[in-house]
Protein backbone atom coordinates (compact mmCIF):
# COMPACT_ATOMS: atom_id res chain seq x y z
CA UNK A 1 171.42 58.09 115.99
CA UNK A 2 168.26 58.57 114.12
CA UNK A 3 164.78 57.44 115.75
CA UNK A 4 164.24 54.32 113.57
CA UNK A 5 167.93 53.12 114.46
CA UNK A 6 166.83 53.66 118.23
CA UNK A 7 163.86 52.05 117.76
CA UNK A 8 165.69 49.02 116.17
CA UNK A 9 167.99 48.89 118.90
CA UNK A 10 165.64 48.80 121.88
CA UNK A 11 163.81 46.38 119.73
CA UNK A 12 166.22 43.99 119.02
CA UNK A 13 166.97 44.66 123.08
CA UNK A 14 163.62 43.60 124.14
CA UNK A 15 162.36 41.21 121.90
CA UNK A 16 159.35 43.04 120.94
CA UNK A 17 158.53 44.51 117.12
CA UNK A 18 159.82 47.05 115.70
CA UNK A 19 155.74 48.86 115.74
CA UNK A 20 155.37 48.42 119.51
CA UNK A 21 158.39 49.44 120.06
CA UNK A 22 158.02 52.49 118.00
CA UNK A 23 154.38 53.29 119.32
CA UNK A 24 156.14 52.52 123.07
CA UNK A 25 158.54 55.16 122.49
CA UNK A 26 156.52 57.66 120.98
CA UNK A 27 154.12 57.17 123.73
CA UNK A 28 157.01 57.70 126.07
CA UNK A 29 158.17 61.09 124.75
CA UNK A 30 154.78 61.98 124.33
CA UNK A 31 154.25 61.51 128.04
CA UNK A 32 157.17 63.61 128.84
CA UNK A 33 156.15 66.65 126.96
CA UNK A 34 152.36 66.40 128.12
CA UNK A 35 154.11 66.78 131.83
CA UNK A 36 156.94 69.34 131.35
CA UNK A 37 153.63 71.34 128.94
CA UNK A 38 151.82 70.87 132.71
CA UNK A 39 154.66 72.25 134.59
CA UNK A 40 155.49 68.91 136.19
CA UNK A 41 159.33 67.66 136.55
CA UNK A 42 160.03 63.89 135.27
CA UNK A 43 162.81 61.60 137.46
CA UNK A 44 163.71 58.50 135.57
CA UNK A 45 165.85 57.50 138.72
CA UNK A 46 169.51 56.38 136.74
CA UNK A 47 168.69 58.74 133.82
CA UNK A 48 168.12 61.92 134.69
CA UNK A 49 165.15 64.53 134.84
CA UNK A 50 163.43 66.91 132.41
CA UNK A 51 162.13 70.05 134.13
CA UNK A 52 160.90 73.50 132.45
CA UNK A 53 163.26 76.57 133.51
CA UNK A 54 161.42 80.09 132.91
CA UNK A 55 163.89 82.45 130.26
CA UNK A 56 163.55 85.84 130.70
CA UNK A 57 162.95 88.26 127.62
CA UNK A 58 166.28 90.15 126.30
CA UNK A 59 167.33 92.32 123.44
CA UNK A 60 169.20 90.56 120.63
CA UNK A 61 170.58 91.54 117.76
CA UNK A 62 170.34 90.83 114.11
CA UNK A 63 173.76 90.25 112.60
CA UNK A 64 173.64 91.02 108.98
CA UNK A 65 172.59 94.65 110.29
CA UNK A 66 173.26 94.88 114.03
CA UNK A 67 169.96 96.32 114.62
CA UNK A 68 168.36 95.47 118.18
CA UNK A 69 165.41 93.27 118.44
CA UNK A 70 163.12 92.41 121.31
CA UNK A 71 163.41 88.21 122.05
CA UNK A 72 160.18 87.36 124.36
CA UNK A 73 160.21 85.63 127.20
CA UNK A 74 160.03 81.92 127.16
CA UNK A 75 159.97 78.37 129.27
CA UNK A 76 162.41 76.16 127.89
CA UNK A 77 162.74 72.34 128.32
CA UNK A 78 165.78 71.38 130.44
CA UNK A 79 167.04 67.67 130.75
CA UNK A 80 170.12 67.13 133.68
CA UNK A 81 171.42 63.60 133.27
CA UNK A 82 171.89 61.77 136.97
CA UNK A 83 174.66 60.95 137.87
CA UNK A 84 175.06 57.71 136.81
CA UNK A 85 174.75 58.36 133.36
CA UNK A 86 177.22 61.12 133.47
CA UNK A 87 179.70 58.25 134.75
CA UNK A 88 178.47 55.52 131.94
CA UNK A 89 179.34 58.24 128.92
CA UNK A 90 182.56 59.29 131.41
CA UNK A 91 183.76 56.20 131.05
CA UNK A 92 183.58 55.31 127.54
């Protein structure tokens, strides 16, 4: 689903137009990432939670010549769905 089909769903969901709804859910996200960028966890309680998770830095390697090279250390985004929405996708 691309973002201007979600927004027309959650439009056509909540009565509102299809530009607060879009400036709603960009607001939204934009929210989230401001947090997890702080270091703070989001709960949406029946959703699930976003959280940052620290990746430590490790050698890779290139495969058109299988020479090593160094991949930094990074902190990744991390969503884990509740489990209420792992039963709703379950069960369709």
């Amino acid at each position: 689903m691309k973002k201007s089909e979600f927004v027309t769903l959650v439009a056509d969901k909540t009565g509102l137009s299809k530009k607060d709804t879009e400036k709603t859910i960009d607001a939204v996200f934009t929210a989230i990432g401001d947090a997890l960028a702080s270091g703070d966890k989001v709960q949406i309680s029946g959703f699930g939670s976003f959280e940052t998770k620290q990746r430590a830095a490790r050698t890779g390697h290139n495969p058109r010549t299988g020479e090593e090279i160094p991949i930094a250390a990074a902190t990744m985004p991390v969503f884990k769905p509740s489990k209420t929405l792992k039963d709703k996708v379950d069960a369709e």
